[in-house]
Protein backbone atom coordinates (compact mmCIF):
# COMPACT_ATOMS: atom_id res chain seq x y z
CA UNK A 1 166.59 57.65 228.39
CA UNK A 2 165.60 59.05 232.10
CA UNK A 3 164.72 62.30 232.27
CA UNK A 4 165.71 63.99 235.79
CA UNK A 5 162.67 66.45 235.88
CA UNK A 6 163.87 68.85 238.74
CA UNK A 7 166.09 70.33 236.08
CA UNK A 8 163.98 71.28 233.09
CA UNK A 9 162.23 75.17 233.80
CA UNK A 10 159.77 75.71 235.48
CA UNK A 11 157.37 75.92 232.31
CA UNK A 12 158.31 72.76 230.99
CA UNK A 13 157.70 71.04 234.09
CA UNK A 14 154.26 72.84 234.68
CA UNK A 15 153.42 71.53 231.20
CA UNK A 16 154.20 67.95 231.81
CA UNK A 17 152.29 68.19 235.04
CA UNK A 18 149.22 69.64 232.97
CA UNK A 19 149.95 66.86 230.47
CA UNK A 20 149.32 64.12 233.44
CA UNK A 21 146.17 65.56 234.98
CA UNK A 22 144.99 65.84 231.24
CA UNK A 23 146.05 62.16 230.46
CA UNK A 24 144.51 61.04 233.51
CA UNK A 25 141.27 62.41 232.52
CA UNK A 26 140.98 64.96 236.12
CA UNK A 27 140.93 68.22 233.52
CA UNK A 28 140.94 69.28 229.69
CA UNK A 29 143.00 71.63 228.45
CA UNK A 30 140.46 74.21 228.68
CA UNK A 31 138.88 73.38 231.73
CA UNK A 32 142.82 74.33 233.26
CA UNK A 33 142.96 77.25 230.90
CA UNK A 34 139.74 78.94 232.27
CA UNK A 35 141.05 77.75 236.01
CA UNK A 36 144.06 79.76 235.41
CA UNK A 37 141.99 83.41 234.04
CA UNK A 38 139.77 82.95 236.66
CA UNK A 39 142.04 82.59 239.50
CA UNK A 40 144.17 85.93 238.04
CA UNK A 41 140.69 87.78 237.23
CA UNK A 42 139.95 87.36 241.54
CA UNK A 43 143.63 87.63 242.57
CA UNK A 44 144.44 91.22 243.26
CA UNK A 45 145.87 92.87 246.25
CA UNK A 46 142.14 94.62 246.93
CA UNK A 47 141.52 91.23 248.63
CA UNK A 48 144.83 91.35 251.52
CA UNK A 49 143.54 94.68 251.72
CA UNK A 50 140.10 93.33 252.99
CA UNK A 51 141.36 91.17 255.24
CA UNK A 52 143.44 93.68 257.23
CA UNK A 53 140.80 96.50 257.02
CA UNK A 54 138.46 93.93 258.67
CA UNK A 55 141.16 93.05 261.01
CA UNK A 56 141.79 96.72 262.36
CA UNK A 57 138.02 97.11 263.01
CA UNK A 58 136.82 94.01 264.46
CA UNK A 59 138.87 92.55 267.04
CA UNK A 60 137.53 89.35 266.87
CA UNK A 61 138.16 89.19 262.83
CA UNK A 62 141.61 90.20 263.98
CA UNK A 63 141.87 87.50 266.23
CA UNK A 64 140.14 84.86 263.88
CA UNK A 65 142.95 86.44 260.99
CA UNK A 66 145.97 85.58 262.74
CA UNK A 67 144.59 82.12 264.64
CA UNK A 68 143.51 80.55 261.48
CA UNK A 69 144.00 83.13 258.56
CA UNK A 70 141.94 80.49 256.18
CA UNK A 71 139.02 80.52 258.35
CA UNK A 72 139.29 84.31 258.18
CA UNK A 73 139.33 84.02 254.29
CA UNK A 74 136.72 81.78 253.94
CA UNK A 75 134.53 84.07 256.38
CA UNK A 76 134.97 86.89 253.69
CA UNK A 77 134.62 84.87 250.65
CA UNK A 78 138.07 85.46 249.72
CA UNK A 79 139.39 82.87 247.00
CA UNK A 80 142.39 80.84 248.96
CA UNK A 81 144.88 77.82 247.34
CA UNK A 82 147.01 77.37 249.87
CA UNK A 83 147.59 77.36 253.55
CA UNK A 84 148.33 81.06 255.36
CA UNK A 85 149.40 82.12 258.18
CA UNK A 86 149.13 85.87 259.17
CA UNK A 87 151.83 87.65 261.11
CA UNK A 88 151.24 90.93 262.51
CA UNK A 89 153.54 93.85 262.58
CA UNK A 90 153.27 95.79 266.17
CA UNK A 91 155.52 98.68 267.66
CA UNK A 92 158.36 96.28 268.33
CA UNK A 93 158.43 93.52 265.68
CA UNK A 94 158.24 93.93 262.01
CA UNK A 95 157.81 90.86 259.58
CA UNK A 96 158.65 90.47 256.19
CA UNK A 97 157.97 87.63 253.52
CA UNK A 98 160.07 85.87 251.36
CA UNK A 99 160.67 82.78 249.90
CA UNK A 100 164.15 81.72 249.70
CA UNK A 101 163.72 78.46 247.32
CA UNK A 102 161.81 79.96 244.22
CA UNK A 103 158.79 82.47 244.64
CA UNK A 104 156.19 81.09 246.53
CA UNK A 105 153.44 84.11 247.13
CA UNK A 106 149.65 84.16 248.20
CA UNK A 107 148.73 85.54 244.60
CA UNK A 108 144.88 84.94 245.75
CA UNK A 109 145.04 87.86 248.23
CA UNK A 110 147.86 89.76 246.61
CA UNK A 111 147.67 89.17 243.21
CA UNK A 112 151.02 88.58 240.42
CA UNK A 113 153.53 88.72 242.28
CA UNK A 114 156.41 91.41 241.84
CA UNK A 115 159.50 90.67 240.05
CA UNK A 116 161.73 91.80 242.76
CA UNK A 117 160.24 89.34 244.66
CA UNK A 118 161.16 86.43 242.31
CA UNK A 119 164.77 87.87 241.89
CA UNK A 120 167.23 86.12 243.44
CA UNK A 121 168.71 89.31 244.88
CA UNK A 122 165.66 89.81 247.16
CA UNK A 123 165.56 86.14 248.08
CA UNK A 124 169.06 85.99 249.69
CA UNK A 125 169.19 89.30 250.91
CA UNK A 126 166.90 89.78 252.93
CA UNK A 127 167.26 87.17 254.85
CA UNK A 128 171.09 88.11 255.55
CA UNK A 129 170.24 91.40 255.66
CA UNK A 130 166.62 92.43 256.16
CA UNK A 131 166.87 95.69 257.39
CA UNK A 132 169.65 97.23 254.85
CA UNK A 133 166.81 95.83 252.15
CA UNK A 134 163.92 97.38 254.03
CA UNK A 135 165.64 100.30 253.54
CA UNK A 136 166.43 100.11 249.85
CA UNK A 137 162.43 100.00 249.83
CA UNK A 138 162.32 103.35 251.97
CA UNK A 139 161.47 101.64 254.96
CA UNK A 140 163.41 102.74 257.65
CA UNK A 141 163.11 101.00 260.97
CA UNK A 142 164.22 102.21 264.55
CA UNK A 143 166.77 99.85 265.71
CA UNK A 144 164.83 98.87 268.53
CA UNK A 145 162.54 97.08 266.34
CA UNK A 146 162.98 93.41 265.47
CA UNK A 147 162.74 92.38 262.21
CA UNK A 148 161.26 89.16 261.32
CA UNK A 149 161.61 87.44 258.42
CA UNK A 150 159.30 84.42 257.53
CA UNK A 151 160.22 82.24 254.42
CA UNK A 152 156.92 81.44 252.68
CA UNK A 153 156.99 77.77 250.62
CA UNK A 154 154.95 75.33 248.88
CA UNK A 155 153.15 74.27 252.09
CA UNK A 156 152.63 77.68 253.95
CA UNK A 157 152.59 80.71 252.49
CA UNK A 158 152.07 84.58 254.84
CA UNK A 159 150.18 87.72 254.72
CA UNK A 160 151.69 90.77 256.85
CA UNK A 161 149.29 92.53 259.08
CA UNK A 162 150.38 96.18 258.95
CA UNK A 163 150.08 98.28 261.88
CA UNK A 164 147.04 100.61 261.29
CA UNK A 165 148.49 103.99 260.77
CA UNK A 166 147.87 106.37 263.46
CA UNK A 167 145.12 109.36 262.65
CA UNK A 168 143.02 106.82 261.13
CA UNK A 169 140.34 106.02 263.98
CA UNK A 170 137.44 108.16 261.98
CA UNK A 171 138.13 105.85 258.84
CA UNK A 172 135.70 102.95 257.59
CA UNK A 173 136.52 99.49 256.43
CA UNK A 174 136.42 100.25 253.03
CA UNK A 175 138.39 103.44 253.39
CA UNK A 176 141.28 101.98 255.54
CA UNK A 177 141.28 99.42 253.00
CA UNK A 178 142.63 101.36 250.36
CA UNK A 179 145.40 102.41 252.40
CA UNK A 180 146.85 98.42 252.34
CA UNK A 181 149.33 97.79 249.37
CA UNK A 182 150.85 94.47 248.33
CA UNK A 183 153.97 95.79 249.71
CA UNK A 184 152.80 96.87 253.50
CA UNK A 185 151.47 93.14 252.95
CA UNK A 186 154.99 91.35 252.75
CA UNK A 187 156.14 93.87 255.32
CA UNK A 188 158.48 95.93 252.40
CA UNK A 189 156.48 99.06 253.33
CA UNK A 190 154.54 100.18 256.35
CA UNK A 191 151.32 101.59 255.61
C-alpha cells in the first residue's frame, strides 16, 4: 500500500523525516532532540532586536542588513537556518510578513512564532487585505503609505526593519534594542 505523504500532519511527517536521517545513520534520536532545545534556548526575538538596533546606528551594518541579511547575522553571531532577506519600512512603504502556504517564520531571530501567525485567518487576509488587518493590530497607516506584503517560504524567509522612532537619537544600541518587538519585526506594529 502507497502512502501519499503530503497528506499525513505535519507531525507525522516530521517524524518519518527524523526516522530517515536516524536510519541513515546522519543523527540519533538524541543528538536531534538536543538540536531542537538548543535552537529554541537561542531563538528569541532579543536577537531581530539586535540586528535592527545595530542597523539604526551604523549605517554600514544597515547597509550590510538589507544587502545580505545573513552576512549581517553571521557578523553578530546570530544563530541563522535559513536564507533572509531584510525589508525596511521608510515614511512611504510599510512591509509586512506572511506566509501564505503554512507558517514559515525566522524563529532564530524571532523566536516561536505566534499563533495568529499560523492561523489561516492571518494568512489569507492579509494579503487581500493588509491594511484592514494592520489595523485590527492597532496599526493605523496614512493612506499615502504603501503597504507591502512579502510571503516568506521554505526557501526565503524576512525580517522587517522598523523605522527608528523619532526622539530616539540620545539612545544606545542596547537601549533602542529593547524598543524592537517580534511584531514591529513582521511589520504588524511600528515601533
Amino acid at each position: 500500500m502507497s502512502i501519499d505523504h503530503d497528506s499525513l500532519p505535519i507531525a507525522a511527517r516530521v517524524r518519518r523525516f527524523e526516522e530517515a536521517v536516524i536510519r541513515a545513520g546522519l543523527a540519533t534520536d538524541e543528538e536531534l532532540d538536543g538540536f531542537l532545545q538548543q535552537l529554541l534556548k537561542d531563538s528569541v526575538p532579543a536577537n531581530g532586536a539586535r540586528l535592527v538596533a545595530r542597523a539604526w546606528v551604523d549605517g554600514e551594518f544597515r547597509r550590510l542588513l538589507l544587502d545580505d541579511a545573513p552576512a549581517a547575522c553571521r557578523e553578530l553571531r546570530l544563530p541563522q537556518q535559513f536564507e533572509l532577506t531584510a525589508v525596511e519600512n521608510t515614511a512611504v512603504v510599510h512591509n509586512v510578513v506572511v506566509c501564505t502556504l503554512c507558517s514559515c517564520y525566522p524563529v532564530a531571530l524571532l523566536g516561536p512564532s505566534p499563533s495568529w501567525y499560523k492561523s489561516e485567518a492571518y494568512r489569507a487576509r492579509v494579503v487581500r487585505e493588509p491594511r484592514a488587518v494592520l489595523g485590527e493590530f492597532g496599526l493605523e497607516l496614512g493612506p499615502a503609505v504603501r503597504i507591502r506584503v512579502w510571503d516568506a517560504s521554505a526557501e526565503c524567509r524576512y525580517l522587517v526593519v522598523p523605522r527608528r522612532p523619532d526622539g530616539t537619537e540620545d539612545l544606545g544600541e542596547e537601549q533602542l534594542a529593547r524598543l524592537v518587538t517580534r511584531n514591529g519585526l513582521t511589520g504588524t506594529a511600528s515601533v
